[in-house]
PDB file of N, CA and C in Angstrom:
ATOM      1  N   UNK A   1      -1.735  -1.355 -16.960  1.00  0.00           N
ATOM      2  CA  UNK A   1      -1.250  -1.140 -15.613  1.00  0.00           C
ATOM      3  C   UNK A   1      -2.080  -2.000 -14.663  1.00  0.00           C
ATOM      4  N   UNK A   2      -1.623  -2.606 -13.776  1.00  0.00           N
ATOM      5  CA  UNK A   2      -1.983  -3.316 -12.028  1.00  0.00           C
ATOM      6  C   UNK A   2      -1.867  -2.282 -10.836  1.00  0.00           C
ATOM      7  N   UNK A   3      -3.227  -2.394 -10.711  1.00  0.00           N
ATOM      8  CA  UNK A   3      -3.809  -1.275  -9.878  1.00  0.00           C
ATOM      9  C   UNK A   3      -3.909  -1.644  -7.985  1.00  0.00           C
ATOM     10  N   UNK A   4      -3.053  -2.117  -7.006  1.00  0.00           N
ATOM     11  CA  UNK A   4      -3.512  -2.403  -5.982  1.00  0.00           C
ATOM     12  C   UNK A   4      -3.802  -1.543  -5.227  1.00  0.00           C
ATOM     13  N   UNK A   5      -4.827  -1.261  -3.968  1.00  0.00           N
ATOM     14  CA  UNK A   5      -5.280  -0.591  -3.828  1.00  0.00           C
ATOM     15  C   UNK A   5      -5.419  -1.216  -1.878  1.00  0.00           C
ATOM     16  N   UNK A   6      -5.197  -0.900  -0.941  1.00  0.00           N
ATOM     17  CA  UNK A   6      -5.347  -1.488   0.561  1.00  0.00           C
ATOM     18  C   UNK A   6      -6.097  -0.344   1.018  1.00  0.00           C
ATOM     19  N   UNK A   7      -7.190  -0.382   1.367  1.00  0.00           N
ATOM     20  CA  UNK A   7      -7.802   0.392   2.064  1.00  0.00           C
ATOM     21  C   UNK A   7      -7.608  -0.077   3.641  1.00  0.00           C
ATOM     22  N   UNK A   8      -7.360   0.801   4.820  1.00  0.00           N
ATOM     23  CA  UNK A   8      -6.791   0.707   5.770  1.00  0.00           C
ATOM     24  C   UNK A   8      -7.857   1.548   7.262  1.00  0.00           C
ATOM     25  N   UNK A   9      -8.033   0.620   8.243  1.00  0.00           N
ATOM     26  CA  UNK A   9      -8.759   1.216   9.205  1.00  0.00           C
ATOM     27  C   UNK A   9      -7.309   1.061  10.519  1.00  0.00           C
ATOM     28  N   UNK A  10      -7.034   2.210  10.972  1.00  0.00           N
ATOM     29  CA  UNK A  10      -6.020   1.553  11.791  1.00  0.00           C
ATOM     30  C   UNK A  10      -6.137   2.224  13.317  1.00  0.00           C
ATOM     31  N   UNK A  11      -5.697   1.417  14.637  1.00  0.00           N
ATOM     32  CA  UNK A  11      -5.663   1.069  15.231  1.00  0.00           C
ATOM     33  C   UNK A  11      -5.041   3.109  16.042  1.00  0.00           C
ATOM     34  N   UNK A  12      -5.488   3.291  17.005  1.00  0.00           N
ATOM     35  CA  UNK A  12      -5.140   4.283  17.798  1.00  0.00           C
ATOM     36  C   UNK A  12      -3.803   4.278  17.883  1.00  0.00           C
ATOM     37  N   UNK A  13      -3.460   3.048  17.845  1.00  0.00           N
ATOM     38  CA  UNK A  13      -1.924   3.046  18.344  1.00  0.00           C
ATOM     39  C   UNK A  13      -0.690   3.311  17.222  1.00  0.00           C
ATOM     40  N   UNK A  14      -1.059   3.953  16.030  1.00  0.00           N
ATOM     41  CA  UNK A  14      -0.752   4.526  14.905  1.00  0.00           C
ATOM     42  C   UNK A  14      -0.363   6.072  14.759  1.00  0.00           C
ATOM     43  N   UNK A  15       0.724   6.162  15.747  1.00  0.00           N
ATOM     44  CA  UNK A  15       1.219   7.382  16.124  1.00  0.00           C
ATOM     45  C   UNK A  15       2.050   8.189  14.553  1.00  0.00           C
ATOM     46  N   UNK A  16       2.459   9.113  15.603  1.00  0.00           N
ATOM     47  CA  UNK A  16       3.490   9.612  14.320  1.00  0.00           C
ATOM     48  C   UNK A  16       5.059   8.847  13.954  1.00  0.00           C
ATOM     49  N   UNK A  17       5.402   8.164  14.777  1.00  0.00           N
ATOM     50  CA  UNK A  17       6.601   7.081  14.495  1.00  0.00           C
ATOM     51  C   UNK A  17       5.905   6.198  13.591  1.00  0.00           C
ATOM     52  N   UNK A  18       4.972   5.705  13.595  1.00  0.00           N
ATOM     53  CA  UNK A  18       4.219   4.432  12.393  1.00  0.00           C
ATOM     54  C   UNK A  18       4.209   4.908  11.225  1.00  0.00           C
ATOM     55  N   UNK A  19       4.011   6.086  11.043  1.00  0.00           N
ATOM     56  CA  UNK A  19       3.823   6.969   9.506  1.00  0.00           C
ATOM     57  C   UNK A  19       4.933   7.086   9.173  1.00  0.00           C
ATOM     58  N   UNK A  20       5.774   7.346  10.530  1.00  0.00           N
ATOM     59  CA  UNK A  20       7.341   7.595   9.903  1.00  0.00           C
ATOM     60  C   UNK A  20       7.967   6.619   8.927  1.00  0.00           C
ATOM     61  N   UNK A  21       7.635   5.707   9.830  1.00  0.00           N
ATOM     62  CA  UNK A  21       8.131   4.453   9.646  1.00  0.00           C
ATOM     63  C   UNK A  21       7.557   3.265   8.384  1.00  0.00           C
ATOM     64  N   UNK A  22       6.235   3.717   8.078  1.00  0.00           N
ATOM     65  CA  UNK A  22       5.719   3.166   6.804  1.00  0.00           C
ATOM     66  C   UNK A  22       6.114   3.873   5.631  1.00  0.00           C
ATOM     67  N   UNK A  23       6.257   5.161   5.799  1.00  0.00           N
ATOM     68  CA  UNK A  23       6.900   6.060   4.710  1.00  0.00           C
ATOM     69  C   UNK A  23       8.452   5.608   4.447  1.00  0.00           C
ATOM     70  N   UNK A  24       8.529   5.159   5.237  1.00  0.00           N
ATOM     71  CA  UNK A  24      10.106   4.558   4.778  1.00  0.00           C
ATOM     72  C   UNK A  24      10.032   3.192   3.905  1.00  0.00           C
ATOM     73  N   UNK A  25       8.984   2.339   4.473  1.00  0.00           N
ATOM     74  CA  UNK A  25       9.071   1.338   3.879  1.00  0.00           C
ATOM     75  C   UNK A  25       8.832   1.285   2.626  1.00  0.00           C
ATOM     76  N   UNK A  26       7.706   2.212   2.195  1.00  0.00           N
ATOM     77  CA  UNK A  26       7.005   2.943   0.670  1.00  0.00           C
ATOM     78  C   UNK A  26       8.569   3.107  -0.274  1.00  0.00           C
ATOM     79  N   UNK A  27       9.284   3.839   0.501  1.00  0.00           N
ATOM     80  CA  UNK A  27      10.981   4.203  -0.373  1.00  0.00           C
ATOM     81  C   UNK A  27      11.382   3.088  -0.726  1.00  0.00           C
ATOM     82  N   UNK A  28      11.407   2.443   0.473  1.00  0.00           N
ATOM     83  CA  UNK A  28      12.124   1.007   0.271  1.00  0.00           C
ATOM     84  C   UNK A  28      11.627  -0.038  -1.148  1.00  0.00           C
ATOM     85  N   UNK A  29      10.175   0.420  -0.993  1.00  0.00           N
ATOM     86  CA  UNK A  29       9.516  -0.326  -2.097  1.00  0.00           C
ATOM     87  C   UNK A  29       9.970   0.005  -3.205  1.00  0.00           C
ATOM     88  N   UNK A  30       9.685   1.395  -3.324  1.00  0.00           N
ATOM     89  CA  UNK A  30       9.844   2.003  -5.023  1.00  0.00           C
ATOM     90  C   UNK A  30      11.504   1.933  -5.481  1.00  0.00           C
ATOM     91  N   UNK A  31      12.550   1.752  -4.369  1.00  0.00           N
ATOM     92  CA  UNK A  31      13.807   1.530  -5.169  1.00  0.00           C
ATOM     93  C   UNK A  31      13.868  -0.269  -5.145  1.00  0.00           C
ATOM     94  N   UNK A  32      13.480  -0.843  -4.616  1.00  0.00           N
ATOM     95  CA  UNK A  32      14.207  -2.183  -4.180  1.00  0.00           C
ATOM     96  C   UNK A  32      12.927  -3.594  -5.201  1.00  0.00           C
ATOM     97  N   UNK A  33      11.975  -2.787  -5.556  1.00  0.00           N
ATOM     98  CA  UNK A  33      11.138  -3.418  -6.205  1.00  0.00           C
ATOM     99  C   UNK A  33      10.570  -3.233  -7.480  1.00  0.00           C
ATOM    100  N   UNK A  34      11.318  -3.598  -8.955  1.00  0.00           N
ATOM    101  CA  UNK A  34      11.370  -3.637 -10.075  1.00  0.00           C
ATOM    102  C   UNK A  34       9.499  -3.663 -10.775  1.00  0.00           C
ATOM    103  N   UNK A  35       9.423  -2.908 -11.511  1.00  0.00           N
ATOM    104  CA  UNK A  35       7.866  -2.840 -11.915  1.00  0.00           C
ATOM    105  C   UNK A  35       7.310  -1.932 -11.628  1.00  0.00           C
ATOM    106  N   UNK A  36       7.195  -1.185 -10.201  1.00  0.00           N
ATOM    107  CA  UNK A  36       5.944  -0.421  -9.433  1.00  0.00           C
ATOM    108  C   UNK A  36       6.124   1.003 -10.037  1.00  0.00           C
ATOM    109  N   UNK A  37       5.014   1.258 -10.758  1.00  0.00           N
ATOM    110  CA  UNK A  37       5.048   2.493 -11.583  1.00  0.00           C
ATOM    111  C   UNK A  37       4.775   3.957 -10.574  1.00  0.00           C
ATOM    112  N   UNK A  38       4.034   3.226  -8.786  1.00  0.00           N
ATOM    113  CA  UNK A  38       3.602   4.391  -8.025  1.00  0.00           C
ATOM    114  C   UNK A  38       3.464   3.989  -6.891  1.00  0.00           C
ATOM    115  N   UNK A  39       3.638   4.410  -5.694  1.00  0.00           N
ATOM    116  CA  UNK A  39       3.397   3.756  -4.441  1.00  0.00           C
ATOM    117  C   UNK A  39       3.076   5.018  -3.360  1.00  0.00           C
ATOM    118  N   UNK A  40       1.937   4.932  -2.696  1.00  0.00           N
ATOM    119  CA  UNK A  40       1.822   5.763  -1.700  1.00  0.00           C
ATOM    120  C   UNK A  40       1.373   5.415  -0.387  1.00  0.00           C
ATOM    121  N   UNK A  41       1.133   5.650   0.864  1.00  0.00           N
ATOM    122  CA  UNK A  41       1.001   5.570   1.835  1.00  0.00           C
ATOM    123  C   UNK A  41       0.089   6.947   2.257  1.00  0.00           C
ATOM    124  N   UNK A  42      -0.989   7.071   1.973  1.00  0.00           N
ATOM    125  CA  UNK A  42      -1.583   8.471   2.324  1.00  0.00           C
ATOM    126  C   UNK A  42      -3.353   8.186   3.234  1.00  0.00           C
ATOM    127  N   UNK A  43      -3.446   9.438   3.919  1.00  0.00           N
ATOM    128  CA  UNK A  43      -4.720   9.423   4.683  1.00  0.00           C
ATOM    129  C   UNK A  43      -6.068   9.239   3.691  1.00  0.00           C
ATOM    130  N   UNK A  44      -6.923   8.733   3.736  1.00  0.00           N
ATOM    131  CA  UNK A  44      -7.833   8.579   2.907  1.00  0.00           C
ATOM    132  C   UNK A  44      -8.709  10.267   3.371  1.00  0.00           C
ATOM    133  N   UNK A  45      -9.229  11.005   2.319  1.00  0.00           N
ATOM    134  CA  UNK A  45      -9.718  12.153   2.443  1.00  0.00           C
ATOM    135  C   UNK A  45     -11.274  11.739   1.956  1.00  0.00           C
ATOM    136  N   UNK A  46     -11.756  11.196   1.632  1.00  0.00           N
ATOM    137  CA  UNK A  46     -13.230  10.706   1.039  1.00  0.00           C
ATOM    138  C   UNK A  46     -14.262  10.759   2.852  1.00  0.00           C
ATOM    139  N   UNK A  47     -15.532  11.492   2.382  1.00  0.00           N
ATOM    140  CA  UNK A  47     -16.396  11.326   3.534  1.00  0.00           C
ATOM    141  C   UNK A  47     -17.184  10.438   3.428  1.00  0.00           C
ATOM    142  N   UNK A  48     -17.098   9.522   2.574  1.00  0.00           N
ATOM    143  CA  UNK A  48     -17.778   8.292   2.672  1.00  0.00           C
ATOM    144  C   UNK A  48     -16.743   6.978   2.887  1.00  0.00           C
ATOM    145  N   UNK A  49     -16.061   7.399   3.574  1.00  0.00           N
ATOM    146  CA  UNK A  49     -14.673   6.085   4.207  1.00  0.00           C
ATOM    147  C   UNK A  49     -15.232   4.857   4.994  1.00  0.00           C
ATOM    148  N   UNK A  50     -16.191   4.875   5.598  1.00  0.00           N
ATOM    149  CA  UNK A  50     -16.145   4.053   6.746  1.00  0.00           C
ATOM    150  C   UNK A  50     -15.961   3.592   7.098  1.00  0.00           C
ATOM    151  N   UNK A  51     -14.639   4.132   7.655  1.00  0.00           N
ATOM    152  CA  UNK A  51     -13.582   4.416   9.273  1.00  0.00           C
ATOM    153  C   UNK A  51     -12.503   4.053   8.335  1.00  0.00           C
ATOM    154  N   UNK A  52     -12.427   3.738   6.840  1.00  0.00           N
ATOM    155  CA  UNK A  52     -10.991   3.380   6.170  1.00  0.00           C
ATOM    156  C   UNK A  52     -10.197   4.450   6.643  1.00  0.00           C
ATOM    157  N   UNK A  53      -9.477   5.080   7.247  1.00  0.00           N
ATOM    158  CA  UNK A  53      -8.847   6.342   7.338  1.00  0.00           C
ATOM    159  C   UNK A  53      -7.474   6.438   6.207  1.00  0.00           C
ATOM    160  N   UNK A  54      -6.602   5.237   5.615  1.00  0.00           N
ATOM    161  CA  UNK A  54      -5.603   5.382   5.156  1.00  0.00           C
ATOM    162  C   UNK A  54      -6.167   4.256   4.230  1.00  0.00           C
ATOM    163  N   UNK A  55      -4.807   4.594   3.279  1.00  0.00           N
ATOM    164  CA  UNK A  55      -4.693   3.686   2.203  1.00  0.00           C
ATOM    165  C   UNK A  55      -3.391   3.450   1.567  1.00  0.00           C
ATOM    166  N   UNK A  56      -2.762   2.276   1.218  1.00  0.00           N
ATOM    167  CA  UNK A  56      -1.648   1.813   0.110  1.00  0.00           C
ATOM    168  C   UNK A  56      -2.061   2.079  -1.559  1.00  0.00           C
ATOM    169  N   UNK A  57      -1.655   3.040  -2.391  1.00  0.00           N
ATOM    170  CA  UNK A  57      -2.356   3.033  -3.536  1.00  0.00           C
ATOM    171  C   UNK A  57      -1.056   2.821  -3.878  1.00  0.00           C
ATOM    172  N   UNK A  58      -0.713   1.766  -5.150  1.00  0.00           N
ATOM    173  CA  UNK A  58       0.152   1.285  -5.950  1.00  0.00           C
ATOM    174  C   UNK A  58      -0.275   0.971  -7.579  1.00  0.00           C
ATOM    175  N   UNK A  59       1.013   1.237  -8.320  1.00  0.00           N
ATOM    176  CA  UNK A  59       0.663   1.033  -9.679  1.00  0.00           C
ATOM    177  C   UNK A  59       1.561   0.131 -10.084  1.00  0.00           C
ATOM    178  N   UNK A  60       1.593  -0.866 -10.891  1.00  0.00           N
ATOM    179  CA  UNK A  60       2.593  -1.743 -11.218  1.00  0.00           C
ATOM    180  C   UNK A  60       2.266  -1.923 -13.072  1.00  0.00           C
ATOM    181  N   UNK A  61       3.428  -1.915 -13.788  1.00  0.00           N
ATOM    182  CA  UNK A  61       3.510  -2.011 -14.619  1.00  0.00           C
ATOM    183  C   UNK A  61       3.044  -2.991 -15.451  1.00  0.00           C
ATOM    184  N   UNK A  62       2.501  -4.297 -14.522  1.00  0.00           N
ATOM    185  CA  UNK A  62       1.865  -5.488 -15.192  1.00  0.00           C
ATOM    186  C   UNK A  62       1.034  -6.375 -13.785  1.00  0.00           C
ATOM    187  N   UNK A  63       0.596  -7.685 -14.209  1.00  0.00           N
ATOM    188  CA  UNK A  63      -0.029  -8.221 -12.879  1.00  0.00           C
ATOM    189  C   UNK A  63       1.257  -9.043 -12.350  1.00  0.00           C
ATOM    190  N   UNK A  64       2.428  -9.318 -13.262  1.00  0.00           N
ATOM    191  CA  UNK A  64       3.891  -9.902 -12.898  1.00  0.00           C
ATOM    192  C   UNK A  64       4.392  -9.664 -12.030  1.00  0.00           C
ATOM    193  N   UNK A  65       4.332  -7.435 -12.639  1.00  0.00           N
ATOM    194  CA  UNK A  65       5.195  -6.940 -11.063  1.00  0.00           C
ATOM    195  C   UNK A  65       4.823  -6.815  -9.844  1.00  0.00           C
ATOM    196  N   UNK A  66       3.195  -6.830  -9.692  1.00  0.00           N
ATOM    197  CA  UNK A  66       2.306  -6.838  -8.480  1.00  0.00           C
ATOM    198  C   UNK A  66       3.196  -8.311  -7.735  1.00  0.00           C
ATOM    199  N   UNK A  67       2.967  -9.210  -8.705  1.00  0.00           N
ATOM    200  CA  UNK A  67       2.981 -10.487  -8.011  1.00  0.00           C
ATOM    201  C   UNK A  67       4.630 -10.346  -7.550  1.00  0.00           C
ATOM    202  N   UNK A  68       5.373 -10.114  -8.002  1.00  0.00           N
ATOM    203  CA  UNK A  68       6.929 -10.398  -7.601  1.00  0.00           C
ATOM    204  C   UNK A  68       6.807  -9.265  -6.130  1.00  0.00           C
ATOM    205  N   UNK A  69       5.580  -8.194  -6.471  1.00  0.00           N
ATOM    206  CA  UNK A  69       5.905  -7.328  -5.144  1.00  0.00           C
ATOM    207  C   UNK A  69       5.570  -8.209  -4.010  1.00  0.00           C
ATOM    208  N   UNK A  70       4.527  -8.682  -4.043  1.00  0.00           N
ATOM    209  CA  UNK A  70       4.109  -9.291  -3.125  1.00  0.00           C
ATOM    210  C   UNK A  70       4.839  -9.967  -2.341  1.00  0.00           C
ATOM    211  N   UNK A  71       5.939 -10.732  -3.188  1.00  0.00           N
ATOM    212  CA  UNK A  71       6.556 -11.771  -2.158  1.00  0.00           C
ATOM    213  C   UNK A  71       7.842 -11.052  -1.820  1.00  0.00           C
ATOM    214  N   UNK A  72       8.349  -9.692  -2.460  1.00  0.00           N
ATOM    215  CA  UNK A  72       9.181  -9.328  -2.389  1.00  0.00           C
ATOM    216  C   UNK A  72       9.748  -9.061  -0.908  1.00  0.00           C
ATOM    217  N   UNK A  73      11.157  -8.807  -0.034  1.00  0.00           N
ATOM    218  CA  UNK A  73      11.333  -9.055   1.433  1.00  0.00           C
ATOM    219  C   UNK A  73      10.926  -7.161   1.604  1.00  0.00           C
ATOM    220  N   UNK A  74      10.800  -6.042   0.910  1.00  0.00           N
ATOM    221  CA  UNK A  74      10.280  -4.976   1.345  1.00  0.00           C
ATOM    222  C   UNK A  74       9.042  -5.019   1.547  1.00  0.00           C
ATOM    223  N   UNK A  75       8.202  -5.696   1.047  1.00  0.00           N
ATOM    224  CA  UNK A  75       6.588  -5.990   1.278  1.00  0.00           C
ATOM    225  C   UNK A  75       6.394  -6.456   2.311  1.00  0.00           C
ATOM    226  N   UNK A  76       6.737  -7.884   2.493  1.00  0.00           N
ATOM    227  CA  UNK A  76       6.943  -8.783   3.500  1.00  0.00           C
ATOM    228  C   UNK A  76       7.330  -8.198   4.959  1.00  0.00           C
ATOM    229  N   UNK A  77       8.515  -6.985   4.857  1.00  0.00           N
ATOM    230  CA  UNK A  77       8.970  -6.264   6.363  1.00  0.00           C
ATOM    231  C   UNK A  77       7.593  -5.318   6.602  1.00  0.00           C
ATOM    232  N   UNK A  78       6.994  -4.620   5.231  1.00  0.00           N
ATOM    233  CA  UNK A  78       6.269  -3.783   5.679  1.00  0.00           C
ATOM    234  C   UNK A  78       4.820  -4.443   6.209  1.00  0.00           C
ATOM    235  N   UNK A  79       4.489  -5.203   5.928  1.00  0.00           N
ATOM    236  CA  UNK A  79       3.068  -5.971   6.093  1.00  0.00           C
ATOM    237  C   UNK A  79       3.272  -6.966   7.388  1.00  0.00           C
ATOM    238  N   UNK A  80       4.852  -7.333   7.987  1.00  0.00           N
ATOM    239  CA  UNK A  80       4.936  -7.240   9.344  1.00  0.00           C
ATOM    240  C   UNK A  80       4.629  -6.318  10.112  1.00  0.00           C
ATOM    241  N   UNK A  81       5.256  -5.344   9.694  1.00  0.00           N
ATOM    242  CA  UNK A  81       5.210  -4.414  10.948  1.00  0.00           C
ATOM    243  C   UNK A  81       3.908  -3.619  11.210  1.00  0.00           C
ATOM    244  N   UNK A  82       2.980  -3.208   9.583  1.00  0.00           N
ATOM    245  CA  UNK A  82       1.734  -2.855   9.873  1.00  0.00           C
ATOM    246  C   UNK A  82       0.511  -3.512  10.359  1.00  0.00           C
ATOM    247  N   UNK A  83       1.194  -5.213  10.776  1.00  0.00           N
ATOM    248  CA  UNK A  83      -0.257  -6.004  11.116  1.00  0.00           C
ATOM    249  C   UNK A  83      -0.709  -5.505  12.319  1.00  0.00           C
ATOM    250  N   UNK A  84      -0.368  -5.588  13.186  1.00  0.00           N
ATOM    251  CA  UNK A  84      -0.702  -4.854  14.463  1.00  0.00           C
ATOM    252  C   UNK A  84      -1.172  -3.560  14.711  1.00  0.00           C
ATOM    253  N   UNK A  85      -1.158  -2.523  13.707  1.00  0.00           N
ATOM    254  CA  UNK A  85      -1.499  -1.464  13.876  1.00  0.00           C
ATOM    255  C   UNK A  85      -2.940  -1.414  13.104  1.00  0.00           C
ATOM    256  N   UNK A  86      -3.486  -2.377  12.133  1.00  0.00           N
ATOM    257  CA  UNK A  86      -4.583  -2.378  11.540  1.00  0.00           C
ATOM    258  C   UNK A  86      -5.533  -3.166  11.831  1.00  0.00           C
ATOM    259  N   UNK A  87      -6.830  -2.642  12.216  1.00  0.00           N
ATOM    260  CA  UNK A  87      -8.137  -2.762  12.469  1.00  0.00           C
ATOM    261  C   UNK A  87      -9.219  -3.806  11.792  1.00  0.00           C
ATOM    262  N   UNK A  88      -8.985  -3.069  10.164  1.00  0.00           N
ATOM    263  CA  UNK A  88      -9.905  -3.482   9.341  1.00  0.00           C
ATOM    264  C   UNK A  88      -9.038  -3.069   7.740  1.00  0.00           C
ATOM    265  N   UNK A  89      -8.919  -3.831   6.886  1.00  0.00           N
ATOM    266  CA  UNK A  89      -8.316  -4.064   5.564  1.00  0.00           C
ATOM    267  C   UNK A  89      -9.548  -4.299   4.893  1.00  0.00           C
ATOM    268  N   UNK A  90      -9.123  -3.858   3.443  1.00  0.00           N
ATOM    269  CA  UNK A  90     -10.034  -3.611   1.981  1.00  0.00           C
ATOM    270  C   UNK A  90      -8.863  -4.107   0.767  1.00  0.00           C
ATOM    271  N   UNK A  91      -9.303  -4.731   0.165  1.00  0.00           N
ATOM    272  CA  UNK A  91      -7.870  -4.602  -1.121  1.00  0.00           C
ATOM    273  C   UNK A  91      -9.107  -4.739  -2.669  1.00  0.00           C
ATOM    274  N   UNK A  92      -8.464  -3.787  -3.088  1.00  0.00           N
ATOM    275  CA  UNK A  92      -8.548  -4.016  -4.361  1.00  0.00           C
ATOM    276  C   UNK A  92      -7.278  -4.376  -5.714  1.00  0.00           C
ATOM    277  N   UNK A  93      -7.528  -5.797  -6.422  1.00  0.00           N
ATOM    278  CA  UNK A  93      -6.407  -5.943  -7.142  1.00  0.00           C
ATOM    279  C   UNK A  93      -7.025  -5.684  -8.212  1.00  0.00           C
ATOM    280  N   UNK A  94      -6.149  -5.183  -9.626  1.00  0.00           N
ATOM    281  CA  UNK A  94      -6.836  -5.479 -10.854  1.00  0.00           C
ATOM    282  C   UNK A  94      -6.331  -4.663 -12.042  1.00  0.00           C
ATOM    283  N   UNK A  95      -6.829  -5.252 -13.631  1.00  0.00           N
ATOM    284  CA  UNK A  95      -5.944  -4.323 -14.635  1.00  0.00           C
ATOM    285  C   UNK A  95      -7.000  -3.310 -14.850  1.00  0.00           C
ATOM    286  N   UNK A  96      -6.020  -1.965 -15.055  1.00  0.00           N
ATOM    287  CA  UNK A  96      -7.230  -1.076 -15.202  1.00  0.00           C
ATOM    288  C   UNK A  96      -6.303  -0.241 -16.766  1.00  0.00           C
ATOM    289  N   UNK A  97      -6.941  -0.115 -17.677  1.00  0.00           N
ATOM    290  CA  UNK A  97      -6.656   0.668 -18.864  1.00  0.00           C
ATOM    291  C   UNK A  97      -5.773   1.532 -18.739  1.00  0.00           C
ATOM    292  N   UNK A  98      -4.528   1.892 -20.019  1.00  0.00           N
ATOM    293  CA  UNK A  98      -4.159   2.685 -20.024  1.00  0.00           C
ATOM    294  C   UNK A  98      -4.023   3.818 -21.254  1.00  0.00           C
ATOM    295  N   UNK A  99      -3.450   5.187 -20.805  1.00  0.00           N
ATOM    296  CA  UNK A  99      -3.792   5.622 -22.684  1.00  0.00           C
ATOM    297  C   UNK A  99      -2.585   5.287 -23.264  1.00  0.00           C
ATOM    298  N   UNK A 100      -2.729   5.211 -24.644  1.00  0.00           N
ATOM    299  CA  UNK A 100      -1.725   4.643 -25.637  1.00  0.00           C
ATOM    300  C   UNK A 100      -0.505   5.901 -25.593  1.00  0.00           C
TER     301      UNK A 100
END
């Protein structure tokens, strides 16, 4: 499995329409984008964040399907519309083990 991972510091101006509205895009992902074994959009709960408050956690079935996500036009709408609302970005890419 391809593990991406966006750690997210975002911007005051990240109301409850932005969540709405990224949670949609998350749907958009998991039907419209072939591979992604998991996709979330959730508040980061860890007290050692600093200031990450949210995060993109995704699973992709290979580093193929990461890559086709990437350029895919649901990625692309969503990573428009969240540039402006984010502060400070973290990414982690990478293969991480799975059980047989």
């Amino acid at each position: 499995m391809f593990l991406h991972v966006v750690m997210l510091q975002l911007s005051g101006a990240a109301d409850a329409r932005f969540h709405e509205r990224v949670q949609g895009y998350c749907a958009r992902i998991l039907a419209e984008c072939d591979g992604v074994a998991i996709y979330a959009f959730r508040p980061n709960a860890a007290s050692r964040s600093d200031g990450l408050t949210h995060a993109v956690v995704a699973g992709f079935l290979d580093a193929a399907a990461h890559e086709r996500y990437q350029v895919s036009p649901a990625h692309q709408d969503m990573k428009a519309y969240m540039a402006g609302f984010i502060e400070r970005i973290v990414v982690y890419d990478g293969e991480i083990p799975t059980n047989p």
